[in-house]
N, C-alpha and C. Protein backbone atom coordinates (compact mmCIF):
# COMPACT_ATOMS: atom_id res chain seq x y z
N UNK A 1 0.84 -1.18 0.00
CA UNK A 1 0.00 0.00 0.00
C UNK A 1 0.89 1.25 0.00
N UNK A 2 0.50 2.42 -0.84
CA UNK A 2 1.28 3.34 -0.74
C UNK A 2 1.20 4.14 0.70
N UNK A 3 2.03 5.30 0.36
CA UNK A 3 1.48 6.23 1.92
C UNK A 3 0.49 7.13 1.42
N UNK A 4 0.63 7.10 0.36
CA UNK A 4 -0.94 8.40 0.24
C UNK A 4 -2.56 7.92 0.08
N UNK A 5 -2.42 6.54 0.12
CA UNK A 5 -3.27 5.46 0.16
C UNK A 5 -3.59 5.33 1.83
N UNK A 6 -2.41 4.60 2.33
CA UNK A 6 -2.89 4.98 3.91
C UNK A 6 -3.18 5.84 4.72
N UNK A 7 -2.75 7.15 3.68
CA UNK A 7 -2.92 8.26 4.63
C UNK A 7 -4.34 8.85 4.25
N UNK A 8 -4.79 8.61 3.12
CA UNK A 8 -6.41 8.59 3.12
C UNK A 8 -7.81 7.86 3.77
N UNK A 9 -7.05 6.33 3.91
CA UNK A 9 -7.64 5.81 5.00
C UNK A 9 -7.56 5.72 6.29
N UNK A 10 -6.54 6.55 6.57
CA UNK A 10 -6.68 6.90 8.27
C UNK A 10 -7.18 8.30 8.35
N UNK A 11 -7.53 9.48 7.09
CA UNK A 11 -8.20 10.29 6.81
C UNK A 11 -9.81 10.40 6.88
N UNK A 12 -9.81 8.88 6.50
CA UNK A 12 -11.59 8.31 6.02
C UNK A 12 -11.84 7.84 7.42
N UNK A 13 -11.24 7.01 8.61
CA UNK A 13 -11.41 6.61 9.58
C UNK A 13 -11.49 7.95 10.48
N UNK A 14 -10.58 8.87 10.21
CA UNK A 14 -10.71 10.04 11.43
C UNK A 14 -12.37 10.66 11.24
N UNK A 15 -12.87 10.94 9.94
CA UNK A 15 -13.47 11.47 9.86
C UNK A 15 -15.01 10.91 10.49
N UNK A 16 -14.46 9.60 9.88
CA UNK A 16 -15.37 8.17 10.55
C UNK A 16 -15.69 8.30 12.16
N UNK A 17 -14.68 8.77 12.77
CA UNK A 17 -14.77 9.14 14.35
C UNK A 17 -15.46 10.20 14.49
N UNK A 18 -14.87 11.49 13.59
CA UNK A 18 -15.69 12.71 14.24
C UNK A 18 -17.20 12.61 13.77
N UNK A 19 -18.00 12.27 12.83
CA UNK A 19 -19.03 11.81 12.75
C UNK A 19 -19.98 10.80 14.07
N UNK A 20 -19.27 10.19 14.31
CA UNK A 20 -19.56 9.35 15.26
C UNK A 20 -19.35 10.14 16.85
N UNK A 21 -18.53 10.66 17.03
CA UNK A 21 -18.38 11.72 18.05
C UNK A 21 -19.77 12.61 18.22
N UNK A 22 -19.26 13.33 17.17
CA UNK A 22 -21.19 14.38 17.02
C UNK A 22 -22.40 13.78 17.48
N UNK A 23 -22.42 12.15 17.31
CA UNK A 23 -23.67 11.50 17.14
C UNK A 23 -23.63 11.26 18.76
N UNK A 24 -22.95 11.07 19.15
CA UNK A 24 -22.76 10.41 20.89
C UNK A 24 -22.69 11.83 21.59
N UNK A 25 -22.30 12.77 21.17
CA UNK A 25 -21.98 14.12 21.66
C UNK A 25 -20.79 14.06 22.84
N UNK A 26 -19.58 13.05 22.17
CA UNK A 26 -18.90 12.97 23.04
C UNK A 26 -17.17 13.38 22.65
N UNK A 27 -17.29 14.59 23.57
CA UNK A 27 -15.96 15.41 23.32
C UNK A 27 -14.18 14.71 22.93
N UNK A 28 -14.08 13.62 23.99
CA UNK A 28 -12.85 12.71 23.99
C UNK A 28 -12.44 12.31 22.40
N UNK A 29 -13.86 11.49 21.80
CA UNK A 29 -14.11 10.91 20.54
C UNK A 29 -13.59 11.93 19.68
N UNK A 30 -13.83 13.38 19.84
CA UNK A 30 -14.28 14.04 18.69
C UNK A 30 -12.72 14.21 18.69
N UNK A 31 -12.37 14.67 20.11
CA UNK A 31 -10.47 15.41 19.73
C UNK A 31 -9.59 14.12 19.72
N UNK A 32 -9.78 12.84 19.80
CA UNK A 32 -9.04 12.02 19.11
C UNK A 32 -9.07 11.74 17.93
N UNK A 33 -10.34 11.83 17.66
CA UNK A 33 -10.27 11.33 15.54
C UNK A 33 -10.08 12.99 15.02
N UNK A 34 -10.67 13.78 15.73
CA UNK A 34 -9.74 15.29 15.05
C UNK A 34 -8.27 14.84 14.57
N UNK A 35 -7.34 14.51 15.53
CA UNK A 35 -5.68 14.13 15.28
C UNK A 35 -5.65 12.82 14.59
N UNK A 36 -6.47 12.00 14.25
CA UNK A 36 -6.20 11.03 13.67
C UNK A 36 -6.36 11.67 11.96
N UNK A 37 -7.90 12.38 11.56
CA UNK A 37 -8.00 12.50 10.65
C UNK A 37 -6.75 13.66 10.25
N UNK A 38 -5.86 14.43 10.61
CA UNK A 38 -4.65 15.32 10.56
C UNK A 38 -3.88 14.64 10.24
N UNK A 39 -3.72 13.58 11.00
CA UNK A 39 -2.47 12.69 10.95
C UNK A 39 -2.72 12.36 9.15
N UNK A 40 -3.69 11.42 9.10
CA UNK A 40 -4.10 11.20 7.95
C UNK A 40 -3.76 12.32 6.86
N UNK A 41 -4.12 13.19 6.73
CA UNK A 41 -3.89 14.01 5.96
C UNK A 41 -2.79 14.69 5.69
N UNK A 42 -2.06 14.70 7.13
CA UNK A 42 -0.52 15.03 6.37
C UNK A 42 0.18 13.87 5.72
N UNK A 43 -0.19 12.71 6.39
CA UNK A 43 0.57 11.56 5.01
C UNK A 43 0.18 11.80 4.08
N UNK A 44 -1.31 11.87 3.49
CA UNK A 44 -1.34 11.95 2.14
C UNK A 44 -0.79 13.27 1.28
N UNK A 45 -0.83 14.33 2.07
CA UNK A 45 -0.62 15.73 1.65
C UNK A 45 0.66 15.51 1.39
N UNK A 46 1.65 14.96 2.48
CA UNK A 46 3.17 14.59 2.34
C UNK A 46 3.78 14.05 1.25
N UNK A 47 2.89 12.47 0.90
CA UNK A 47 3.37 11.70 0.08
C UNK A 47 3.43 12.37 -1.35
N UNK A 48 2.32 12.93 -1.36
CA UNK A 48 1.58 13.53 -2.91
C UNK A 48 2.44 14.78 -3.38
N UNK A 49 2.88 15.53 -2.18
CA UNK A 49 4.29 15.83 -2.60
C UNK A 49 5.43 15.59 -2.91
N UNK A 50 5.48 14.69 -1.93
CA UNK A 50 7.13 13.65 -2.24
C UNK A 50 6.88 12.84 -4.15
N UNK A 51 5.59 12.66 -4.56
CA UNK A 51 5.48 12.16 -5.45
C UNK A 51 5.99 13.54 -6.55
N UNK A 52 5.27 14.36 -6.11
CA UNK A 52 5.59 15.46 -7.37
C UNK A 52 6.87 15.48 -7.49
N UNK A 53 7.56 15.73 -6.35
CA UNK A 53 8.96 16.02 -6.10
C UNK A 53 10.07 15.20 -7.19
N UNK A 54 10.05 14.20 -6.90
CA UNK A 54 10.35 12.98 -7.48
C UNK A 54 10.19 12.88 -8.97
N UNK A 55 8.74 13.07 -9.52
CA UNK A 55 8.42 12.66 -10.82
C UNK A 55 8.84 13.62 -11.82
N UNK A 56 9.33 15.05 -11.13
CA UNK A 56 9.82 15.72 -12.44
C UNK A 56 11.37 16.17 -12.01
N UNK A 57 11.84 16.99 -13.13
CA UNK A 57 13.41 17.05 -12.71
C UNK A 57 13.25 18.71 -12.26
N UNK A 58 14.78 19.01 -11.95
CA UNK A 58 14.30 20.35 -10.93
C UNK A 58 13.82 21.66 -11.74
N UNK A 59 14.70 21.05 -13.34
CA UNK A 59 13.17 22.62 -13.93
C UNK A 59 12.05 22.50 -13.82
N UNK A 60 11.29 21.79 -13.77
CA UNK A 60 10.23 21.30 -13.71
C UNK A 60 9.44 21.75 -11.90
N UNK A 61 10.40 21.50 -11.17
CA UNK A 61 9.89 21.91 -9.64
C UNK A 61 9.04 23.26 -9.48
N UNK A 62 9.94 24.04 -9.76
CA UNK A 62 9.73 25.32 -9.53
C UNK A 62 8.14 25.73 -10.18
N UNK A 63 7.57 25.46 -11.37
CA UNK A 63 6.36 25.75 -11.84
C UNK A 63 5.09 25.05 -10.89
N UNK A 64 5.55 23.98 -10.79
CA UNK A 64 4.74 22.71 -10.16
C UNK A 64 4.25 23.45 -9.01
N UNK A 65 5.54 24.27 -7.80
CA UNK A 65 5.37 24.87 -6.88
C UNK A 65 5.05 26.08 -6.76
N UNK A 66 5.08 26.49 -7.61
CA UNK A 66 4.65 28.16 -7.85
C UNK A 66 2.98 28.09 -8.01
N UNK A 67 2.28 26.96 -8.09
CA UNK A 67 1.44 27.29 -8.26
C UNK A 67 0.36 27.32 -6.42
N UNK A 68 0.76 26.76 -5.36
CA UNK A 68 0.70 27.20 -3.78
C UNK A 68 1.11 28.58 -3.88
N UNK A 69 -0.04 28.84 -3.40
CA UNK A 69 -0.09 30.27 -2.80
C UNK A 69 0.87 29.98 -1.58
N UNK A 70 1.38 31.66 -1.55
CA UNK A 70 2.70 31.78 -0.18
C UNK A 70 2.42 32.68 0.47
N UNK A 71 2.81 32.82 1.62
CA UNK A 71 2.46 34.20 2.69
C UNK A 71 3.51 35.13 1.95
N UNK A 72 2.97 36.49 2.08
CA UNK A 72 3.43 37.84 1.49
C UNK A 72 4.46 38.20 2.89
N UNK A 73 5.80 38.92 2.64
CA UNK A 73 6.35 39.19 3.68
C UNK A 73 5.65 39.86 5.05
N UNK A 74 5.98 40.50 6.10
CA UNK A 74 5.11 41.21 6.68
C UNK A 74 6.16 42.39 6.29
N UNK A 75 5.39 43.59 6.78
CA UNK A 75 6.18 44.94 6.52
C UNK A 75 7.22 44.99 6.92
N UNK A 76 8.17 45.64 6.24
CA UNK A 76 9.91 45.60 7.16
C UNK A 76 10.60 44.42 6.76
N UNK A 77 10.01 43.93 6.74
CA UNK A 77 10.95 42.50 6.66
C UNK A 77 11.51 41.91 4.99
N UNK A 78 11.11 43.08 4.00
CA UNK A 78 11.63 42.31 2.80
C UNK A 78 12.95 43.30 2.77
N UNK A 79 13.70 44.11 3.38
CA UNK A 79 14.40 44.45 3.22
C UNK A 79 14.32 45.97 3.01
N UNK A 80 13.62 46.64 2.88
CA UNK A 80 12.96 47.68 3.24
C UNK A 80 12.78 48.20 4.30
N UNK A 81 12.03 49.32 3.96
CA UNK A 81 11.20 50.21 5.57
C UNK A 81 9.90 49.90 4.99
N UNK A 82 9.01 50.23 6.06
CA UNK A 82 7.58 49.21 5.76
C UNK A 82 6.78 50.50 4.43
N UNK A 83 6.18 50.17 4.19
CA UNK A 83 5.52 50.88 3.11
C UNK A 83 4.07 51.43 3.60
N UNK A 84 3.93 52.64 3.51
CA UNK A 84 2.56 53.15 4.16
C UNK A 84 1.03 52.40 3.40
């Protein structure tokens, strides 16, 4: 099994909990499959990168990644004085 395979089904199971949580109205349930379904999702989020990563060569990276939006500097900090 891959990891972005398992990391969808421990994605599908977390979610499986917090559903089931809601239904019992029981808090414990809900913030354990909360971190399960996370967990889940950074494997798959992880792998599916590591896949991109991998499948092209490094000209190729840079477009692939340009397309994630990025946080904008905060003021001051690009090297400048902050801009009114």
């Amino acid at each position: 099994m891959t990891a972005q395979r398992i990391g969808r089904v421990v994605f599908l199971a977390g979610w499986s909990g917090i559903i089931t949580s809601i239904a019992l109205s029981s808090l414990a349930l809900f913030i354990a499959a909360t971190v399960i379904a996370g967990t889940g999702q950074g494997i798959a989020i992880s792998s599916a990168t590591r896949g991109l990563l991998y499948a092209g060569t490094l000209a190729d990276r840079a477009p692939i990644f340009g397309a994630f939006p990025g946080r904008e500097p905060a003021e001051g900090r690009h090297g400048g004085p902050p801009q009114p």
